[in-house]
Protein backbone atom coordinates (compact mmCIF):
# COMPACT_ATOMS: atom_id res chain seq x y z
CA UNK A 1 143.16 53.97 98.05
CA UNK A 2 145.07 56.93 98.06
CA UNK A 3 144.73 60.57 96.56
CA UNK A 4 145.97 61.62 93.26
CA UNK A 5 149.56 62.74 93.08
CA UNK A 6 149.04 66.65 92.61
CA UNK A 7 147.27 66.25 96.04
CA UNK A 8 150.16 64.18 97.07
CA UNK A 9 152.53 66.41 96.66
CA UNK A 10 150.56 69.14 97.93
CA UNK A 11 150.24 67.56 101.50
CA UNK A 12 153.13 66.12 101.68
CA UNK A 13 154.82 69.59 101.85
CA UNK A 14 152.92 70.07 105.17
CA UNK A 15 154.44 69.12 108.66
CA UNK A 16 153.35 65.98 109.89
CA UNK A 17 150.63 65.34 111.84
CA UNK A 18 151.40 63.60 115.22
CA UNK A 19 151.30 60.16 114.84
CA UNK A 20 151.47 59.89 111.21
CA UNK A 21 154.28 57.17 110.24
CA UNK A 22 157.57 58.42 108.04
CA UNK A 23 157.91 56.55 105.28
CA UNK A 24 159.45 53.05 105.14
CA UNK A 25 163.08 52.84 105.28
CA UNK A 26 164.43 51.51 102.36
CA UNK A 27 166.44 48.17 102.21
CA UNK A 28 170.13 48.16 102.51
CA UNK A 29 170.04 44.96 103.12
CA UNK A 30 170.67 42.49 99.30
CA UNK A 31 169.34 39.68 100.32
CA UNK A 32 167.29 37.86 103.10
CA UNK A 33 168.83 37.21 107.07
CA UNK A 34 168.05 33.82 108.55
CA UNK A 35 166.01 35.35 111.24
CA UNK A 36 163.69 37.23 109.09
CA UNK A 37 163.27 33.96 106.71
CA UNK A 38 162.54 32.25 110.04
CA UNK A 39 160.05 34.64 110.87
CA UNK A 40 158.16 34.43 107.71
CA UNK A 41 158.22 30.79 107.69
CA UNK A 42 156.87 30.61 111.08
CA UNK A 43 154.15 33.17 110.38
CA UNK A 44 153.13 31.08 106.99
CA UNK A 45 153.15 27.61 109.31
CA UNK A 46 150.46 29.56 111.73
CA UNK A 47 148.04 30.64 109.12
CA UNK A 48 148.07 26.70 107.26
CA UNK A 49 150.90 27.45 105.18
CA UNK A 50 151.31 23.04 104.94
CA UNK A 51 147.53 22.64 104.76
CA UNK A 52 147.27 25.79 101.94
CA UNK A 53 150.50 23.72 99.85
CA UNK A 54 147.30 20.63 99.08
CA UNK A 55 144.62 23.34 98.15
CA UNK A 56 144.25 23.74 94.17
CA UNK A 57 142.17 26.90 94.40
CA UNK A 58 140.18 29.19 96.51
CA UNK A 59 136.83 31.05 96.22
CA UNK A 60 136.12 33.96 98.12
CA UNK A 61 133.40 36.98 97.95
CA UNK A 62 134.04 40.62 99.78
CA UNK A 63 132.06 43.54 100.22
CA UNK A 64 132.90 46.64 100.76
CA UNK A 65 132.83 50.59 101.93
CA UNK A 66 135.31 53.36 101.02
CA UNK A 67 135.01 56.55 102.55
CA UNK A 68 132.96 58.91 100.23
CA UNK A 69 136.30 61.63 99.50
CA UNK A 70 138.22 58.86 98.54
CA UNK A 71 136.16 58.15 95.34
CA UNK A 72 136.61 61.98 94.42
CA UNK A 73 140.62 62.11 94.85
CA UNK A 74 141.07 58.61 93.55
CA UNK A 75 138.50 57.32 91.15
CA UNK A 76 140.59 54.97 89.13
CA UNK A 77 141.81 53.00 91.64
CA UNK A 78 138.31 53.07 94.22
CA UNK A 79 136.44 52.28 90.77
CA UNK A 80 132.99 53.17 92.05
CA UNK A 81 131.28 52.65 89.04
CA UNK A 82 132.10 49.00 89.08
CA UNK A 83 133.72 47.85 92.38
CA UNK A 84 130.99 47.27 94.98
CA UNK A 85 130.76 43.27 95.85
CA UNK A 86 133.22 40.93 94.40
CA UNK A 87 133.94 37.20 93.94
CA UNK A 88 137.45 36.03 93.52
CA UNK A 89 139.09 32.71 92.30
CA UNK A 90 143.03 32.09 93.29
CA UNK A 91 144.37 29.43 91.08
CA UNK A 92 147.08 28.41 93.58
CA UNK A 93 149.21 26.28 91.60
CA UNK A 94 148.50 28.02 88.42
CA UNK A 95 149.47 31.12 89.78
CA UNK A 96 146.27 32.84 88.53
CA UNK A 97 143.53 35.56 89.77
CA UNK A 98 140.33 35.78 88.54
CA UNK A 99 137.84 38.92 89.93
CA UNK A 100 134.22 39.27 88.93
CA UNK A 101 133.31 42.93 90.52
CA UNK A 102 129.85 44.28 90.52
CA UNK A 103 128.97 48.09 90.75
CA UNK A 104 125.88 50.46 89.49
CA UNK A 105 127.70 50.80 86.30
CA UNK A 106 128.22 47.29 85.43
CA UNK A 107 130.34 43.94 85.73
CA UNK A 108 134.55 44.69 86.13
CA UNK A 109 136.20 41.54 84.95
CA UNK A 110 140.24 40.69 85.60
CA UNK A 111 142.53 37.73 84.80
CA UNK A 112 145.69 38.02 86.63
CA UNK A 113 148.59 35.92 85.68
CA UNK A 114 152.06 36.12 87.50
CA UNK A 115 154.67 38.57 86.28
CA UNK A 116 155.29 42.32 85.24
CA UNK A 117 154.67 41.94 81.27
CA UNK A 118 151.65 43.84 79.80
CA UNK A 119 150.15 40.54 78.65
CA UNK A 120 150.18 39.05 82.37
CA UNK A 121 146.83 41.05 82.85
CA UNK A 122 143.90 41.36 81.36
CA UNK A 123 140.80 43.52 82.36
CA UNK A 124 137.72 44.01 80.67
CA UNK A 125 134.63 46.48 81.39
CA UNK A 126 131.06 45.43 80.44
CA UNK A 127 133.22 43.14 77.97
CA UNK A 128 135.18 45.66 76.54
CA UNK A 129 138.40 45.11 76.83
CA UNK A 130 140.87 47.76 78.66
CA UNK A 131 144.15 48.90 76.89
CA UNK A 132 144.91 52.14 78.77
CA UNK A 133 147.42 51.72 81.11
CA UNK A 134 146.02 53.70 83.62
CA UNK A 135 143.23 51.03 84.40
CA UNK A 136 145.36 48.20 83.60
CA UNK A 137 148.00 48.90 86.25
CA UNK A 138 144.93 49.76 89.36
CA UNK A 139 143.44 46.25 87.90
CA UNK A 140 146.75 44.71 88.43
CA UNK A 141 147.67 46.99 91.99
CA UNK A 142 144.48 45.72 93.28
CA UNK A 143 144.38 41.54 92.59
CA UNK A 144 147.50 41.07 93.77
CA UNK A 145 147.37 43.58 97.01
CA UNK A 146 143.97 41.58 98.06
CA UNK A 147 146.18 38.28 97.34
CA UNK A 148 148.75 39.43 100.10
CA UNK A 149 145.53 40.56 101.98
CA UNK A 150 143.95 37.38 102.14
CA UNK A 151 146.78 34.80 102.27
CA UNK A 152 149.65 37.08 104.21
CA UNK A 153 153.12 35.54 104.59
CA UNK A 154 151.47 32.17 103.07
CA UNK A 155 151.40 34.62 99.54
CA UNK A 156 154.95 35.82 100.48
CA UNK A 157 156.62 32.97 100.83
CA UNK A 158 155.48 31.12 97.62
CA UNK A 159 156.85 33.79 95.77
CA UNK A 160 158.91 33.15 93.39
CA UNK A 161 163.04 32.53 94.61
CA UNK A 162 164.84 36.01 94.53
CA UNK A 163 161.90 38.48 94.49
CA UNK A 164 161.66 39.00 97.92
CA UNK A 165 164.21 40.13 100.38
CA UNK A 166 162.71 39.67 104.33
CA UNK A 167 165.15 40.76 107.24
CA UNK A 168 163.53 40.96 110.59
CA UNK A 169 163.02 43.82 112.62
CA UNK A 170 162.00 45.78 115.52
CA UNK A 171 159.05 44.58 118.08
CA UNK A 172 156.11 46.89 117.77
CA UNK A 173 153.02 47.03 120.44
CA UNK A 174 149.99 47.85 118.11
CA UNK A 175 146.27 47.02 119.46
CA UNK A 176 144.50 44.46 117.48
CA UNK A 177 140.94 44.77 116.46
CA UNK A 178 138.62 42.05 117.31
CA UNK A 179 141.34 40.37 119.65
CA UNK A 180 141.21 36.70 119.79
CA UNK A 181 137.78 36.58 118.50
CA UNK A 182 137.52 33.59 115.33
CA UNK A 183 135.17 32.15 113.51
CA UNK A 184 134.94 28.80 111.85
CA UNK A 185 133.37 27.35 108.84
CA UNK A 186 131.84 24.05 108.59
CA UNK A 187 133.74 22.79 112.08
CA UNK A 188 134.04 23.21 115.35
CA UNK A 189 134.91 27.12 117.04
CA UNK A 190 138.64 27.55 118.31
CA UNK A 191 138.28 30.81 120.54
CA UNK A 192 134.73 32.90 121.39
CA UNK A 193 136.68 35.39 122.90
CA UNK A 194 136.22 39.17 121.26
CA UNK A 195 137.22 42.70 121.50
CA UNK A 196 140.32 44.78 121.27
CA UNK A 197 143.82 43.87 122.65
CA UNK A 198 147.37 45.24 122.92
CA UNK A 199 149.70 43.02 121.54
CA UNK A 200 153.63 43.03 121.02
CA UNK A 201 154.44 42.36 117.01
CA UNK A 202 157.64 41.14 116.00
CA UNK A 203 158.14 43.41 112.19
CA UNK A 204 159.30 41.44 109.33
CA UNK A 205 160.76 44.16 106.87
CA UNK A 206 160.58 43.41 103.20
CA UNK A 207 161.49 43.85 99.73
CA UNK A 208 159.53 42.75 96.68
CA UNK A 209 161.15 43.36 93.65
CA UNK A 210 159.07 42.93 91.12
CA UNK A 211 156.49 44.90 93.42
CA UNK A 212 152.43 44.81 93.70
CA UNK A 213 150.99 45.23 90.30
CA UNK A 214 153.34 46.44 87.91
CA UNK A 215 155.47 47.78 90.16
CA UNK A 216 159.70 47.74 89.54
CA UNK A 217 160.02 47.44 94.24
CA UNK A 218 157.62 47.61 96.53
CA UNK A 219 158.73 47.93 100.61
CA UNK A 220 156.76 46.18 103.22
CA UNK A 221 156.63 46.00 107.18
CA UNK A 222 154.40 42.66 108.25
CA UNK A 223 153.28 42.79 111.95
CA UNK A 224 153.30 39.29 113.30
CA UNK A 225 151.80 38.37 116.38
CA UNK A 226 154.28 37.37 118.85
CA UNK A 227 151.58 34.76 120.66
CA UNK A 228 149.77 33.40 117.82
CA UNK A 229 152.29 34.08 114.61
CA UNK A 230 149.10 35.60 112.90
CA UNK A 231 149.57 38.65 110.59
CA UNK A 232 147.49 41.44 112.40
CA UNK A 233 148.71 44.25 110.14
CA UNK A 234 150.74 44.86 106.91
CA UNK A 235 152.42 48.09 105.97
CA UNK A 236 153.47 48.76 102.51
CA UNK A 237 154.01 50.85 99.73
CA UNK A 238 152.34 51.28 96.34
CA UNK A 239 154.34 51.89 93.40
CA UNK A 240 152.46 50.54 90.69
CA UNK A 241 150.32 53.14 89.91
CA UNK A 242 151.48 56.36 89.48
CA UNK A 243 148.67 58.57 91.28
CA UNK A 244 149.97 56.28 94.26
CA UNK A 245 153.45 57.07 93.77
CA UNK A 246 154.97 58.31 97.54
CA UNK A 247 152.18 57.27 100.05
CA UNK A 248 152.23 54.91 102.75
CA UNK A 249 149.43 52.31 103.64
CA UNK A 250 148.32 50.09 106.17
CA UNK A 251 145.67 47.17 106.36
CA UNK A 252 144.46 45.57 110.05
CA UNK A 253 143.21 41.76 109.40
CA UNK A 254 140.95 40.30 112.21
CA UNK A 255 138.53 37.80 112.81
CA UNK A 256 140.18 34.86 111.58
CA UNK A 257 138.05 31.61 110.31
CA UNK A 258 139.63 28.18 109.70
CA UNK A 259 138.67 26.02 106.97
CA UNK A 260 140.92 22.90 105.83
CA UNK A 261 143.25 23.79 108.49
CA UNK A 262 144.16 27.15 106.96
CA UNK A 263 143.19 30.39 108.73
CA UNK A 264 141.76 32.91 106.85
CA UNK A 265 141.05 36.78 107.82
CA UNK A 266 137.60 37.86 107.50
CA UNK A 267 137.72 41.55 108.52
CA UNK A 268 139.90 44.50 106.89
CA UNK A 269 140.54 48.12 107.38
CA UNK A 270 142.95 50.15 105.24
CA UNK A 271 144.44 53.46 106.57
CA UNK A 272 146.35 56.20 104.87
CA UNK A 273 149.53 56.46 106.60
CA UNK A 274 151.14 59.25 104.13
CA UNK A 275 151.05 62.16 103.39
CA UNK A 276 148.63 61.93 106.43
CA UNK A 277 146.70 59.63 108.22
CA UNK A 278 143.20 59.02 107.19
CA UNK A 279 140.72 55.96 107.02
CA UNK A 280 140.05 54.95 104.30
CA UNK A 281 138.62 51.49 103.15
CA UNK A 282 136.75 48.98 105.47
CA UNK A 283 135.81 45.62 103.87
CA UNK A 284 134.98 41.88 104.83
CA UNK A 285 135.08 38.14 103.54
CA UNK A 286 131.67 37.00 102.74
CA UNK A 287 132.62 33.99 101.39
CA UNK A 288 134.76 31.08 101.32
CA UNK A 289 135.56 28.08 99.42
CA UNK A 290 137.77 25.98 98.76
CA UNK A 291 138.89 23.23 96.18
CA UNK A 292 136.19 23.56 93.22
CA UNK A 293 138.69 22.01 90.88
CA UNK A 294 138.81 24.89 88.66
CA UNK A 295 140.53 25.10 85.72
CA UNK A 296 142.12 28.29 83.94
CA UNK A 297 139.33 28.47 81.70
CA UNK A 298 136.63 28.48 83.98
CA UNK A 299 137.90 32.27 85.18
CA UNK A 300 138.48 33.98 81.63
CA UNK A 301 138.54 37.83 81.00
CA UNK A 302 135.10 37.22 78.95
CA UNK A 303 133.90 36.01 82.45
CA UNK A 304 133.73 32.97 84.90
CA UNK A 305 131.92 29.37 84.10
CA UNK A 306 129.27 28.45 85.70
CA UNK A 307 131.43 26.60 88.20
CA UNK A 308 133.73 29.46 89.06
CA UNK A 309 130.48 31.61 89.12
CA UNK A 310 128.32 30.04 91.32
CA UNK A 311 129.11 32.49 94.58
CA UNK A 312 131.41 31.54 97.78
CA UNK A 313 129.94 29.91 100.70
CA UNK A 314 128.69 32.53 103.03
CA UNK A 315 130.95 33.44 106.08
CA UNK A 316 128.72 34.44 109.23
């Protein structure tokens, strides 16, 4: 996502370019206000939060495009080689991530479990298991970032009791991509209607401690839609890796689609807020699934079963 930290540093020492966002404000704040637990639990409620509580697991496939530089200034984490398509298998209640990437250089296979010890990941290349750290902590950066991603403040608030710290913040006006264009699955449309549209965000500011990855704190800004509660943009840091150490992201989600009364995103953009603003990563949901009844087993480092294999219902 981001360039390596010599270039880091480098730009950062220049002035800022108009429009680029400072970097987020650190929490003074020890533990969570009412009104930003409100907020997040009436953001969670919007996107199927109650619906998502029944589901066992979920199946999903992306695919994606990073802008050709970023691959030069930040191969570890863009992973070329072996991160072009995906399919990934959330274990809800199990609190497990399983990704199957493909790329010209092979298969890129990662078992996330919950926590920050070195045995709560494992990654494995080809079938060769990693041990370097540096791979290890972009494997574990990435499954749980595309978690948040995917399931927004339905991930943050089934985190686990005293990781997170949410105090609500300032409105913001950003334009939303796609507007209140959605898709459904299997079931009848909700809205038709497309394009791009201002709309006023109420900011839920954040603390994760542990952070993404392997991350000791991670800060976060969640835009939520002040008409439909939707997330329509999420602002974070990235501390778990150390080539990310000191920049500032954001990622857009659009084009919702509902399936077992949960709405999903189906359309992301990632932009480099810090040390200056670039695009950077564009990808989208081409699948969805829910409910497979798999197991832990089925999503192993040595690969999935034929069940957790079988690829995710396209998404139009």
């Amino acid at each position: 996502m981001f360039p390596r930290r010599s270039l880091l540093l480098s730009l950062a020492s220049l002035p800022l370019v108009q429009g680029c966002s400072a970097p987020l404000t650190a929490m003074s704040a020890t533990s969570s206000d009412t009104d930003g637990l409100d907020l997040l639990h009436e953001s969670a409620l919007a996107h199927g939060a109650e619906a998502l509580a029944g589901v066992r697991d979920i199946s999903v496939g992306y695919q994606g495009e990073w802008r050709p530089f970023m691959n030069r200034m930040q191969p570890d984490l863009v992973d070329a080689g072996f991160r072009g398509g995906s399919q990934e298998r959330l274990l809800l209640r199990a609190g497990l991530i399983g990704q199957a990437h493909q790329g010209p250089d092979g298969q890129k296979q990662v078992l996330r479990r919950q926590g920050q010890a070195p045995a709560d990941l494992d990654v494995a290349f080809n079938g060769s298991v990693a041990t370097d750290r540096l791979r290890r902590d972009a494997a574990a950066l990435v499954a749980d970032a595309y978690a948040l991603f995917l399931l927004g403040p339905m991930w943050l608030a089934r985190l686990p009791a005293g990781r997170l710290v949410a105090v609500r913040g300032d409105s913001e006006e950003i334009t939303v991509r796609g507007g209140s264009e959605e898709i459904t699955v299997r079931g009848d449309s909700e809205e038709s209607t497309s394009g791009v549209e201002r709309r006023v965000c109420d900011v839920l500011r954040l603390q994760l401690r542990p952070g993404l990855g392997f991350a000791a704190s991670d800060l976060l800004e969640v835009l939520i839609d002040r008409t439909d509660r939707l997330m329509r943009r999420v602002r974070f840091t990235l501390d778990g890796l150390q080539s990310t150490q000191g920049a500032l992201a954001e990622v857009d989600t659009w084009r919702h689609i509902t399936l077992g009364d949960v709405r999903f995103p189906t359309r992301f953009h990632e932009q480099l807020l810090r040390p200056l603003p670039l695009p950077v990563h564009d990808w989208r949901l081409t699948g969805l699934d829910l409910d497979r009844g798999l197991q832990a087993s089925d999503i192993a480092v040595t690969g999935f079963s034929t069940l957790a294999a079988r690829a995710a219902s396209p998404v139009a």
